[in-house]
C-alpha atoms as a PDB file:
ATOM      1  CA  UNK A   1     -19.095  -7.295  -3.518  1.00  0.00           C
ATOM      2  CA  UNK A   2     -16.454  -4.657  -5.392  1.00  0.00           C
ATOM      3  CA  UNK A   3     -15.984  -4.735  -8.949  1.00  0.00           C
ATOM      4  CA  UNK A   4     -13.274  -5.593 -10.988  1.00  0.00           C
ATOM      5  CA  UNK A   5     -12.226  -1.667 -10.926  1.00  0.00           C
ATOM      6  CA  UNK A   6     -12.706  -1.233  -7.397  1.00  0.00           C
ATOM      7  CA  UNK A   7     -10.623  -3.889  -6.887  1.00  0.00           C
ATOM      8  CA  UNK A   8      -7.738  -2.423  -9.308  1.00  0.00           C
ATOM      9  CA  UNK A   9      -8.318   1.110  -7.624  1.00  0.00           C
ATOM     10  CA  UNK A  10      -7.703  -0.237  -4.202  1.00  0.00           C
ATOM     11  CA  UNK A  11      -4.253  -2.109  -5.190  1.00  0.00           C
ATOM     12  CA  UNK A  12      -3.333   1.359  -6.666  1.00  0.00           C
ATOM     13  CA  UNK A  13      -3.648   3.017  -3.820  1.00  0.00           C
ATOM     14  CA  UNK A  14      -1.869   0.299  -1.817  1.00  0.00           C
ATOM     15  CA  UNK A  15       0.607   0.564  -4.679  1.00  0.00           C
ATOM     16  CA  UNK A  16       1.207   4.629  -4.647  1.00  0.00           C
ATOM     17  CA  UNK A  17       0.835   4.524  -0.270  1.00  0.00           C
ATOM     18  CA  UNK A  18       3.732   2.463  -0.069  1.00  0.00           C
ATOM     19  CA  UNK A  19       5.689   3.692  -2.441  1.00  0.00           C
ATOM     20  CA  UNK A  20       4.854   7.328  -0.948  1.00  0.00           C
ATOM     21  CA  UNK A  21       5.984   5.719   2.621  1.00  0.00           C
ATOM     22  CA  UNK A  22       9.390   4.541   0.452  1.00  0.00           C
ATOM     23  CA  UNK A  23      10.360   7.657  -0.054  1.00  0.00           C
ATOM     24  CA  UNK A  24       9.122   9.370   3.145  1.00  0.00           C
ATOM     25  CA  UNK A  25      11.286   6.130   4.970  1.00  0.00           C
ATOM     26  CA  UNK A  26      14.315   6.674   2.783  1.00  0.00           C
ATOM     27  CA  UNK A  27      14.414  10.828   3.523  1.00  0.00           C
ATOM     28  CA  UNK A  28      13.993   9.782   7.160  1.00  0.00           C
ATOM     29  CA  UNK A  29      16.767   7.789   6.972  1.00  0.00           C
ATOM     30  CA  UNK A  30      18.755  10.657   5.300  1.00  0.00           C
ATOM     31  CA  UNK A  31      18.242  13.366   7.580  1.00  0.00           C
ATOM     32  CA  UNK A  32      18.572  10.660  10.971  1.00  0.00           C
ATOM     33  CA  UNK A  33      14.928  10.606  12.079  1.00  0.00           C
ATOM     34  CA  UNK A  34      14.397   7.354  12.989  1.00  0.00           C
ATOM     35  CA  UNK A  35      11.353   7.851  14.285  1.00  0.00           C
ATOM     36  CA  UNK A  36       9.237   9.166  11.092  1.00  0.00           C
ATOM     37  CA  UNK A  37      11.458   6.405   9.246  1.00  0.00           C
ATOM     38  CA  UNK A  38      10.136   3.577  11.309  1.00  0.00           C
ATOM     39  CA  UNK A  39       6.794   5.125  11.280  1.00  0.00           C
ATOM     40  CA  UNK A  40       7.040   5.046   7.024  1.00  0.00           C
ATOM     41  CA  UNK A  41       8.605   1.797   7.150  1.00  0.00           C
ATOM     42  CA  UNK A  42       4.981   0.415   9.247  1.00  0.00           C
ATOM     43  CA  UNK A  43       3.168   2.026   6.144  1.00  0.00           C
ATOM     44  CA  UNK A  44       5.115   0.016   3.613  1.00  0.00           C
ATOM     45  CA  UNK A  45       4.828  -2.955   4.932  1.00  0.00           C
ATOM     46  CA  UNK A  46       0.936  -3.093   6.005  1.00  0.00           C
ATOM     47  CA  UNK A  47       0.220  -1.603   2.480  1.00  0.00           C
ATOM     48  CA  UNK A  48       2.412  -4.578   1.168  1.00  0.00           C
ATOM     49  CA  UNK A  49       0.606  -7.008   3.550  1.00  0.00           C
ATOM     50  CA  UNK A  50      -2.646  -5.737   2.329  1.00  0.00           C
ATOM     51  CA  UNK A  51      -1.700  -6.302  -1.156  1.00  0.00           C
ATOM     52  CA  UNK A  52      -1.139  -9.835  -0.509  1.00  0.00           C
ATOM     53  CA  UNK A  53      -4.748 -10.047   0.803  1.00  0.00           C
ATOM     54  CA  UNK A  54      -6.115  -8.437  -1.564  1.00  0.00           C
ATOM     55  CA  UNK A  55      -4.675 -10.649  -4.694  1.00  0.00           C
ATOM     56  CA  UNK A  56      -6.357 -13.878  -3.132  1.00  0.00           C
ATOM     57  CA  UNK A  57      -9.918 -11.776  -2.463  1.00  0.00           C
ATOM     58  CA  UNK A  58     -11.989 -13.299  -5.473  1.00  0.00           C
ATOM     59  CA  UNK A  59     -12.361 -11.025  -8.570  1.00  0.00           C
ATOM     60  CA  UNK A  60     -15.880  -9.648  -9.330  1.00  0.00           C
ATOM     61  CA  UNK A  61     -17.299  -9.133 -12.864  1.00  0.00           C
ATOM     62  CA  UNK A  62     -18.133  -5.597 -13.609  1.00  0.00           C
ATOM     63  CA  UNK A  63     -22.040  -5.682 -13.285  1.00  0.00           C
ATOM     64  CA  UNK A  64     -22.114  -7.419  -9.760  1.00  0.00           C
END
């Protein structure tokens, strides 16, 4: 089982991944690449669906 600060280091780095894909989508998007822009918009949204898994994953007690 992960630990209370396992748990809040994994939603950062869902947190920081999408917002990293945000702004790799929204430069896409600026200089016409669809492609990479679609690619960075698939990033965003998996981190954001694992973040919504990962809130109803029960929270450990440091020590477990």
């Amino acid at each position: 089982m992960m630990t209370s600060a396992q748990f809040d280091r994994l939603r950062n780095l869902l947190i920081d991944t999408a917002v990293t894909a945000s702004l790799i989508e929204l430069e896409a998007l600026a200089d016409k690449n669809d492609q990479l822009a679609e690619r960075a918009e698939h990033v965003r949204v998996n981190c954001a669906a694992l973040m919504g898994l990962s809130s109803d994953l029960p929270e450990a007690t440091d020590g477990e």
